[in-house]
Protein backbone atom coordinates (compact mmCIF):
# COMPACT_ATOMS: atom_id res chain seq x y z
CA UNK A 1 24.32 -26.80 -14.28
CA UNK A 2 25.08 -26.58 -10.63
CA UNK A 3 29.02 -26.11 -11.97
CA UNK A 4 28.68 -24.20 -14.70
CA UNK A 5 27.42 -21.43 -12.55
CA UNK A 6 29.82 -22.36 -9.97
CA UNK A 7 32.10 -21.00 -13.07
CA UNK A 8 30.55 -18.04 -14.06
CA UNK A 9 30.55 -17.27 -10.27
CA UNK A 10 34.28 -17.84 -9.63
CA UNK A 11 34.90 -15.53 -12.83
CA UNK A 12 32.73 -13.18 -11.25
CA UNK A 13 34.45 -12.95 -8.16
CA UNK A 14 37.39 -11.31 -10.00
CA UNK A 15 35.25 -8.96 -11.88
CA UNK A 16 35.82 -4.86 -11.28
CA UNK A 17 33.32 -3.07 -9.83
CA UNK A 18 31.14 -5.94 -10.31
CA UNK A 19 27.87 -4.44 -8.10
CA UNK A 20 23.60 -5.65 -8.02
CA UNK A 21 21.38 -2.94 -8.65
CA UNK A 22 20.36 -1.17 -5.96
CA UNK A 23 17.37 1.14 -6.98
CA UNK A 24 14.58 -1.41 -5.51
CA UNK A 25 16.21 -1.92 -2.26
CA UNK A 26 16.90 1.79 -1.70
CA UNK A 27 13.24 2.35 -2.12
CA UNK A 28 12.22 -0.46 0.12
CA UNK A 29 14.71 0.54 3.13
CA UNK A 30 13.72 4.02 2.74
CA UNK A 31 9.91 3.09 3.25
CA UNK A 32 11.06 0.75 5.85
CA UNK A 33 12.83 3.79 7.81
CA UNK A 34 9.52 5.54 6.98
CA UNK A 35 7.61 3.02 8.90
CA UNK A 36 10.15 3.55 12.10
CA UNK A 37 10.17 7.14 12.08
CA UNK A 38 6.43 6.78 12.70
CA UNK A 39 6.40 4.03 15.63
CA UNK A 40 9.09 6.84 16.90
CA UNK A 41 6.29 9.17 17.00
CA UNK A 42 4.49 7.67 19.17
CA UNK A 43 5.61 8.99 22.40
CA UNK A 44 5.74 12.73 21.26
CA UNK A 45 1.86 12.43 20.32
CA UNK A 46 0.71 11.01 23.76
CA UNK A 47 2.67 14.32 25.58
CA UNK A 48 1.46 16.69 22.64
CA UNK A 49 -1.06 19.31 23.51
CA UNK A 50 -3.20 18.56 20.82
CA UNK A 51 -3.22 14.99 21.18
CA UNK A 52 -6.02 14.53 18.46
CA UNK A 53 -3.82 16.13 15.84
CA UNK A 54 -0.50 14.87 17.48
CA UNK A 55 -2.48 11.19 17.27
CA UNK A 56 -3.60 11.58 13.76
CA UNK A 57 -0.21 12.67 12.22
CA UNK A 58 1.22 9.33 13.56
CA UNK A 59 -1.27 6.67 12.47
CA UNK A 60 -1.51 8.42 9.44
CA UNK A 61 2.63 8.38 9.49
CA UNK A 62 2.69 4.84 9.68
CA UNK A 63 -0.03 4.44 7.16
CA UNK A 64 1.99 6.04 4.61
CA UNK A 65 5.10 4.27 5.50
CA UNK A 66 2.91 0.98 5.45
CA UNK A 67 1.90 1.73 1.91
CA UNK A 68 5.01 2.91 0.65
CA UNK A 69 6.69 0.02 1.86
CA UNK A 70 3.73 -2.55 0.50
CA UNK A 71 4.54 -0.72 -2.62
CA UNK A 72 8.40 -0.94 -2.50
CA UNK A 73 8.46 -5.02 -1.20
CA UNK A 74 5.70 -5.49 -4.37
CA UNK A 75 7.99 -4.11 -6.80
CA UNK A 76 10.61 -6.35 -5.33
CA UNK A 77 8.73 -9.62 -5.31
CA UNK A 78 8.13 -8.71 -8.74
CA UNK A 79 12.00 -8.02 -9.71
CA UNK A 80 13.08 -11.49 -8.09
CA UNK A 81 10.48 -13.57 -10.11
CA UNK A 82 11.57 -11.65 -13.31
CA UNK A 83 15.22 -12.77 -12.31
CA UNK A 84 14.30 -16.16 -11.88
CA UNK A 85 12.20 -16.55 -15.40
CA UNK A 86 16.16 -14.91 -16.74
CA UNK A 87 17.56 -17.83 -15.56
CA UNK A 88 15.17 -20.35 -16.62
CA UNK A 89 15.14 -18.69 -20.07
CA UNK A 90 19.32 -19.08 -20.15
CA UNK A 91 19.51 -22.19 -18.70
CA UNK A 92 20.01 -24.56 -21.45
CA UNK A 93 22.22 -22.12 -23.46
CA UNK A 94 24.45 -21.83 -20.62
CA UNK A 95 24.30 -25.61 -19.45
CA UNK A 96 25.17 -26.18 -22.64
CA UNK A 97 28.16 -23.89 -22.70
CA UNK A 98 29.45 -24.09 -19.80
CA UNK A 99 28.83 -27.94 -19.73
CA UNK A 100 31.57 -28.79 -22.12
CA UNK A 101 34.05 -26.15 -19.93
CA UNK A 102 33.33 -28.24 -17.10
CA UNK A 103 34.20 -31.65 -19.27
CA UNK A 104 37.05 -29.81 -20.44
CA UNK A 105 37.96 -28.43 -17.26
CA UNK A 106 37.20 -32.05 -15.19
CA UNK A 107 39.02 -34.60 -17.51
CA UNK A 108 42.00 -33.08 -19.08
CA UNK A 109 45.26 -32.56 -16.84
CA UNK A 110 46.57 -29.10 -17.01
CA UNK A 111 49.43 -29.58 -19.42
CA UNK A 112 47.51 -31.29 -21.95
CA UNK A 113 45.19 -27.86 -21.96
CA UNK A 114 47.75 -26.30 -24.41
CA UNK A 115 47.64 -28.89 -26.79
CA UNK A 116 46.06 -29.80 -30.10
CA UNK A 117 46.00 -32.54 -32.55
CA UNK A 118 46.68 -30.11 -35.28
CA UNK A 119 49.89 -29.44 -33.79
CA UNK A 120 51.09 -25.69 -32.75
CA UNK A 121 49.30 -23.64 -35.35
CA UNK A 122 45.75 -25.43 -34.17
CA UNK A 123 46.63 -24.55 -30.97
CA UNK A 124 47.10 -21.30 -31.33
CA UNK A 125 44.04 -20.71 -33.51
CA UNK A 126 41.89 -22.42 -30.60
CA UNK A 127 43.85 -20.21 -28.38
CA UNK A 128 42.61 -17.31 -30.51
CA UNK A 129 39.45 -18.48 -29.71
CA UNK A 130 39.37 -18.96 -26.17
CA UNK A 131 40.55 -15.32 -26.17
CA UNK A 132 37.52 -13.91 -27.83
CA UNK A 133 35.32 -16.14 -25.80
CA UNK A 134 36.66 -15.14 -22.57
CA UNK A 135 35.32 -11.40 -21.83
CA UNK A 136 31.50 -13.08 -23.59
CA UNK A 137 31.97 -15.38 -20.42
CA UNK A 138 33.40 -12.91 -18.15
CA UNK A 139 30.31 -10.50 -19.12
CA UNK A 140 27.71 -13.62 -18.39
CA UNK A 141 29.54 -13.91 -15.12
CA UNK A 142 29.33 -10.60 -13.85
CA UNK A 143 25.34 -10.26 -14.53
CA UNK A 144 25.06 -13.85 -13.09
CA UNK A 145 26.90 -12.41 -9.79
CA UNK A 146 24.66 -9.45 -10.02
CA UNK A 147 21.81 -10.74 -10.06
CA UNK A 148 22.54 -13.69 -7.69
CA UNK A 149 23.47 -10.37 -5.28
CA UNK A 150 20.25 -9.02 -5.97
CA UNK A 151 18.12 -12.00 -5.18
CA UNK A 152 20.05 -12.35 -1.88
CA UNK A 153 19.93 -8.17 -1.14
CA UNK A 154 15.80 -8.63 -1.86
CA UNK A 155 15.36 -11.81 0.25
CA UNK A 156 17.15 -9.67 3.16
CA UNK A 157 14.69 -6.91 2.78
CA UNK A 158 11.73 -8.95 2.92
CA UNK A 159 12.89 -10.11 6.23
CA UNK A 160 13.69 -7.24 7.65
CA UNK A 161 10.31 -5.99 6.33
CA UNK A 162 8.65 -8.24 8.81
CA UNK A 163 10.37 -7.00 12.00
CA UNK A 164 9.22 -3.35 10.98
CA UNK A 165 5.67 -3.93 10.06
CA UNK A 166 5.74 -6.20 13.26
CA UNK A 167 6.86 -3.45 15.39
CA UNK A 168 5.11 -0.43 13.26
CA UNK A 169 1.93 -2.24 14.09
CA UNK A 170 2.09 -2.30 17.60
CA UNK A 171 2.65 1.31 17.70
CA UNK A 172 -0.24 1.75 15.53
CA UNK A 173 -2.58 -0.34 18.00
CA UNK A 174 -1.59 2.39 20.73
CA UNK A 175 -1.92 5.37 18.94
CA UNK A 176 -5.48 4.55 17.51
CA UNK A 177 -6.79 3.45 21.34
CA UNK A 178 -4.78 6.88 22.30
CA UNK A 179 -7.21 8.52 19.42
CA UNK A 180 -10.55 6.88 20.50
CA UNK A 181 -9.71 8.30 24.06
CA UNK A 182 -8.93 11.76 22.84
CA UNK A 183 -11.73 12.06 20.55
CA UNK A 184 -14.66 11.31 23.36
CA UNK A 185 -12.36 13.62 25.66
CA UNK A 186 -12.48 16.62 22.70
CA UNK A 187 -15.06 19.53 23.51
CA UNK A 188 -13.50 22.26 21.67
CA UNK A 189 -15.17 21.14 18.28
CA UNK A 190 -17.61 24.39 17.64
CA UNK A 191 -21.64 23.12 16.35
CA UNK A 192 -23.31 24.82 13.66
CA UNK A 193 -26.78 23.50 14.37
CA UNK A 194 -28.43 20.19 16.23
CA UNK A 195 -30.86 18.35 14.24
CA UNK A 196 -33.84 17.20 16.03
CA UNK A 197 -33.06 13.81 17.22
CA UNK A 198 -36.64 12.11 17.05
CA UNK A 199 -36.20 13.34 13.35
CA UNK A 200 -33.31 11.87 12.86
CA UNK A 201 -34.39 8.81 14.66
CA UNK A 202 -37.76 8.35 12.41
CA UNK A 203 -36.00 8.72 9.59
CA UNK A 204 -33.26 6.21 10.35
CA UNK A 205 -36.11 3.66 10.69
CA UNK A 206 -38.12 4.20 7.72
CA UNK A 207 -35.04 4.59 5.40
CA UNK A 208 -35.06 1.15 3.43
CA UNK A 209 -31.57 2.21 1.32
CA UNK A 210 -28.92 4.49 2.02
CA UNK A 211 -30.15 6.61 -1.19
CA UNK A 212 -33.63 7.27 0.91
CA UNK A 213 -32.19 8.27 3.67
CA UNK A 214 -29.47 10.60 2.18
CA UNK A 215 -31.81 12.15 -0.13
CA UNK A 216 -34.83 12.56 3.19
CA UNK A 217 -31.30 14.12 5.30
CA UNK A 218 -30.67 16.33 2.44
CA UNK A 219 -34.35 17.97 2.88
CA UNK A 220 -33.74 18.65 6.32
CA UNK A 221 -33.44 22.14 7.27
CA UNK A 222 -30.44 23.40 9.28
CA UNK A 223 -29.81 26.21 11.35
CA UNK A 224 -26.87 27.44 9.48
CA UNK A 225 -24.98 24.98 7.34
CA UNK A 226 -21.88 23.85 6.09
CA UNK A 227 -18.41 26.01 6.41
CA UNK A 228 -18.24 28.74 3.84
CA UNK A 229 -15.17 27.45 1.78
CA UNK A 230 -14.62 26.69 -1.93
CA UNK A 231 -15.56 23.14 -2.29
CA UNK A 232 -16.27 23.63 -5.94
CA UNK A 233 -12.84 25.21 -6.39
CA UNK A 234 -11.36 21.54 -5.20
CA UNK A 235 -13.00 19.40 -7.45
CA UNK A 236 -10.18 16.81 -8.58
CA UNK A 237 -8.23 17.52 -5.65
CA UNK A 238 -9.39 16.29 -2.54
CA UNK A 239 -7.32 13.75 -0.69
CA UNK A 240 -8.87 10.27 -0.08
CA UNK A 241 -10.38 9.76 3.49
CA UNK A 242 -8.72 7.00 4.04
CA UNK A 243 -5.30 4.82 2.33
CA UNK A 244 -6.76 1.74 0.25
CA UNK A 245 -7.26 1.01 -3.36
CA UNK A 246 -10.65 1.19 -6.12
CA UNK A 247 -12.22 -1.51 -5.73
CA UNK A 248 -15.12 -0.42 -8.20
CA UNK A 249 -15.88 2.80 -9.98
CA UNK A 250 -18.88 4.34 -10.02
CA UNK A 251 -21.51 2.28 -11.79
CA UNK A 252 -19.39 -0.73 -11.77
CA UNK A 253 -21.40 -3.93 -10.93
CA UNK A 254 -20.41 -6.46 -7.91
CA UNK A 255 -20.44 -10.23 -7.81
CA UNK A 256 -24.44 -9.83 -7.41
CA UNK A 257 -24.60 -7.61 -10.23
CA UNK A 258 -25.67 -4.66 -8.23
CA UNK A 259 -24.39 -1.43 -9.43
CA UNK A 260 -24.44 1.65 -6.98
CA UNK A 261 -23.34 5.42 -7.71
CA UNK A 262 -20.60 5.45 -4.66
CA UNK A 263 -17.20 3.57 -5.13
CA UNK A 264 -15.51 1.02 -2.95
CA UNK A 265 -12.32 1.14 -1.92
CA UNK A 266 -10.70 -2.13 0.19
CA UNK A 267 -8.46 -0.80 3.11
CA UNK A 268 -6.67 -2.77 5.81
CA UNK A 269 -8.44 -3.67 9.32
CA UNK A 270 -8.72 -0.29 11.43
CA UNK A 271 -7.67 2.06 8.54
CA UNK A 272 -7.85 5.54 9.76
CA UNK A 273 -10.59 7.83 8.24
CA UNK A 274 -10.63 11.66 7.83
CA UNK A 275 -12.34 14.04 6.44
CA UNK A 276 -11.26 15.48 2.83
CA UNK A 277 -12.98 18.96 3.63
CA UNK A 278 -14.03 21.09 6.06
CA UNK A 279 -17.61 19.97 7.13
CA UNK A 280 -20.41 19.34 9.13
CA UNK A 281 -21.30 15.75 10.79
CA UNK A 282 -25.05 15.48 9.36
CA UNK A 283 -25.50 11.91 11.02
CA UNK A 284 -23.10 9.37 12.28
CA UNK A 285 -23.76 5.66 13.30
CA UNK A 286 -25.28 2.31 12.06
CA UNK A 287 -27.98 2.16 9.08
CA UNK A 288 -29.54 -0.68 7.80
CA UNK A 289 -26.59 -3.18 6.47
CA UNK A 290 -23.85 -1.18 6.26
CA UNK A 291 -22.02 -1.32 9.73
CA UNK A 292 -22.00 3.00 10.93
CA UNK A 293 -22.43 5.34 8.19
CA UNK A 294 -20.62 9.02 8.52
CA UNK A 295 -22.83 11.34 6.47
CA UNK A 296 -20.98 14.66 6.36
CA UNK A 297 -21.89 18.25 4.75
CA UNK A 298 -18.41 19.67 3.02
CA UNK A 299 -21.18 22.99 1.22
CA UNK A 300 -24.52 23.80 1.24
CA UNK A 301 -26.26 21.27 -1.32
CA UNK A 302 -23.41 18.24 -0.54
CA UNK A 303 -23.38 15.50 1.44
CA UNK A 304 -20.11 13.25 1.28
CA UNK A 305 -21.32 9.77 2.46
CA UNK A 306 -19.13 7.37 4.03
CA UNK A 307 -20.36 3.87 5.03
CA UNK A 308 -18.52 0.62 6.24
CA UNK A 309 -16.71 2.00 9.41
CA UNK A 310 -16.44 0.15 12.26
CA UNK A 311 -15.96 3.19 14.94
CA UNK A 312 -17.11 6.71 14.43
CA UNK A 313 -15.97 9.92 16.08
CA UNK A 314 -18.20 13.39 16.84
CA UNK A 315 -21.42 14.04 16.84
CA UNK A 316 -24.10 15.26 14.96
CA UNK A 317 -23.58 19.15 14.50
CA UNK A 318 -20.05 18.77 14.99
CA UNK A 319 -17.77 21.20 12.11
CA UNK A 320 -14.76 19.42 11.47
CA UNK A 321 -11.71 20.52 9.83
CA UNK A 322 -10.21 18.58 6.67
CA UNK A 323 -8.13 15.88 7.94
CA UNK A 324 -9.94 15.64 11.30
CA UNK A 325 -10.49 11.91 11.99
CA UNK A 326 -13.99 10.74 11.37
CA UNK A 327 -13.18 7.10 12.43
CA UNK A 328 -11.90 4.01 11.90
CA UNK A 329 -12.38 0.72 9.68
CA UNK A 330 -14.29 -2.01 11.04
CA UNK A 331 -12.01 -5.46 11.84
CA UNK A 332 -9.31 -6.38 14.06
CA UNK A 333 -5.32 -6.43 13.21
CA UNK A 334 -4.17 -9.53 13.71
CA UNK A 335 -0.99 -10.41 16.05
CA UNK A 336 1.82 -8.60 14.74
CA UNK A 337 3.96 -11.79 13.83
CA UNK A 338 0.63 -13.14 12.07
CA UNK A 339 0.19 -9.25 10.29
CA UNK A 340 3.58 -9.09 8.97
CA UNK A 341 3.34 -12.86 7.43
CA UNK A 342 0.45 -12.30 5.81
CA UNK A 343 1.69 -8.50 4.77
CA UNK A 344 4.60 -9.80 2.93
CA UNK A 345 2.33 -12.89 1.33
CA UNK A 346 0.25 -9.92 0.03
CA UNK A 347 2.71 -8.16 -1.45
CA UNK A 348 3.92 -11.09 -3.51
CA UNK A 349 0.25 -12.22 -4.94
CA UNK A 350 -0.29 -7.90 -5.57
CA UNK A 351 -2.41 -6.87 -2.96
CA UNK A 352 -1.12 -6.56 0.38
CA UNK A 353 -4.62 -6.05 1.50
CA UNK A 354 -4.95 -9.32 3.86
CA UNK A 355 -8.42 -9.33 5.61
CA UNK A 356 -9.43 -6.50 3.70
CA UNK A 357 -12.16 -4.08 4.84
CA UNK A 358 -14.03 -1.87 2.12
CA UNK A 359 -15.46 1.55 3.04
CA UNK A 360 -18.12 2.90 0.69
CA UNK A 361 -17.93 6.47 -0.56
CA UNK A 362 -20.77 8.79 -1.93
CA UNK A 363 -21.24 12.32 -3.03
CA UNK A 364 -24.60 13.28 -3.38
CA UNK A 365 -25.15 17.10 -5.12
CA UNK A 366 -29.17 17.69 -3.88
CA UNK A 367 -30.73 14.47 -4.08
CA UNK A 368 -28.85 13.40 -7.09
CA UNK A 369 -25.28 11.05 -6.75
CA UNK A 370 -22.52 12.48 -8.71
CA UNK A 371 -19.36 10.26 -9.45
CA UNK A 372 -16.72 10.74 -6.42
CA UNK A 373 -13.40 10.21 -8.89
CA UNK A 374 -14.63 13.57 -10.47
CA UNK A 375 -13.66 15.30 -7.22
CA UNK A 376 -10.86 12.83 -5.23
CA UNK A 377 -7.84 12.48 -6.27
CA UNK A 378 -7.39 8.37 -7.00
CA UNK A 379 -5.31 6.74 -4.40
CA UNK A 380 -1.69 6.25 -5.60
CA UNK A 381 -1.04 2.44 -7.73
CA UNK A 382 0.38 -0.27 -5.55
């Protein structure tokens, strides 16, 4: 078999505008120049005078570029094995076929080539139909070559893949200790109201689920409430707080067979987390299992309920503005090297998602949970 491609191949190499398909790898290097544009960032964030927003626009940069490219290096994992079931689906026809050129090709001296046993007329009928066989073979060639280029062009990607995520996450690692520091130097956030700590405090203790305690902060009163702006009017249109993918609906039971009204959504170590909507912090830390919990107020009779973080910003009382960052996921990157292996590995098995963290996400209209898909847009496929 090993010849008989070496064949097809040396046909190829005569082929016209014999070319592999280049639509995956244009999407993958463009994702992958995505992903350095945003460790480029870096620098003009730390000197920018808002340094929060400056900050946020860059991890959020190379979030993007991180997905797109986990997206684009899937797609391409997925094209080489579907090249590789091709050949093991031709491989007998063509060992076959190309077998008994190479016999042909191996054990008969040149001259004896245009020869035939039936004397000139036979060998001009087999001539005939060495003719007709020839473009057939030239045609097998040239998608053998192609795809052969393809495999190679895709294996080339993937390693360059690795020196970008590598070097995209070390840029990330800066900007988000850059963040931390900006957000605990930030005083210009304005304060609708501050709850009664000792309140808050009791009620934190005697809450035995997040639903009691959302449901007791809901009956709070406030001073003034949440900003005036059309929440209702955004229903189906609000941007996920953070980059990740369902990991169950609404309703949808885990491995325990506990169902809850919120969804789940798995997100890479220190995922960045904003808010969708203009709002006010309600409460912000740790609550019974959950790690810290970011309860937010986007109108008067919502509260958007985030829990699983493993850093929160602002404080309670705090308005934010949509895409102001709320926090970060709990667990730690690993070393870059170790990141980008297991990045790639991810991409090839259909996650990409290695030491996944999961951030869970309620909205609660008055006391009662409504389903969250009804009002986020769903994070794009991957």
């Amino acid at each position: 078999m090993r010849q008989a491609r070496a064949i097809l191949l040396a046909l190829a190499l005569f082929a016209p505008g014999a070319r592999a398909e280049e639509g995956l790898a244009a999407s993958a290097m463009a994702a992958s120049e995505s992903l350095r544009a945003a460790t480029d960032r870096l620098d003009a964030a730390q000197g920018a005078s808002d340094r929060v927003a400056a900050l946020t626009a860059t991890i959020r940069a190379y979030e993007d570029g991180l997905a797109a490219l986990r997206g684009a290096l899937r797609r391409t994992a997925l094209r080489e094995e579907e090249i590789r079931a091709e050949f093991e689906a031709e491989r007998v026809r063509l060992g076959r076929l190309l077998g008994a050129m190479t016999a042909i090709a191996n054990e008969a001296p040149g001259p004896l080539l245009t020869l035939h046993p039936e004397g000139p007329e036979g060998t001009v009928r087999a001539g005939m139909i060495l003719s007709d066989v020839t473009p057939a073979l030239q045609a097998e060639a040239e998608a053998l070559r192609a795809d052969l280029e393809e495999i190679a062009m895709l294996r080339d990607l993937q390693e360059n893949a690795a020196a970008t995520v590598s070097a995209g996450l070390a840029s990330a690692q800066a900007a988000r200790t850059a963040l931390s520091q900006a957000m605990q130097d930030r005083t210009d956030l304005p304060r609708r109201y501050l709850e009664d700590p000792e309140e808050i405090r009791k009620l934190v203790e005697s809450a035995d689920t997040l639903e009691g305690f959302a449901v007791g902060l809901a009956t709070m009163e406030t001073d003034i409430g949440a900003p005036m702006d059309d929440f209702e009017g955004a229903r189906g249109s609000l941007p996920m707080p953070v980059h990740g993918t369902i990991l169950r609906r609404a309703g949808e039971a885990d491995a325990a067979g506990i169902t809850r009204p919120g969804i789940v959504i798995t997100t890479l170590p220190q995922a960045l987390v904003t808010a969708p909507w203009p709002a006010t912090i309600r409460y912000r830390g740790p609550l019974l299992d959950y790690e810290n919990v970011m309860i937010v107020e986007p109108a008067e009779g919502y509260l958007l309920v985030l829990a699983g973080l493993g850093t929160v910003y602002g404080e309670t009382g705090d308005v934010v503005a949509e895409g102001t960052p709320l926090g970060l996921m709990g667990g730690a990157d690993a070393a870059a090297a170790e990141f980008a292996a297991e990045f790639l590995a991810g991409t090839k098995e259909g996650g990409g998602n290695a030491g996944a963290e999961t951030l869970y996400i309620e909205l609660r209209e008055g006391k009662e949970p409504v389903d969250p898909l009804e009002w986020f847009a769903p994070p794009g496929s991957e």
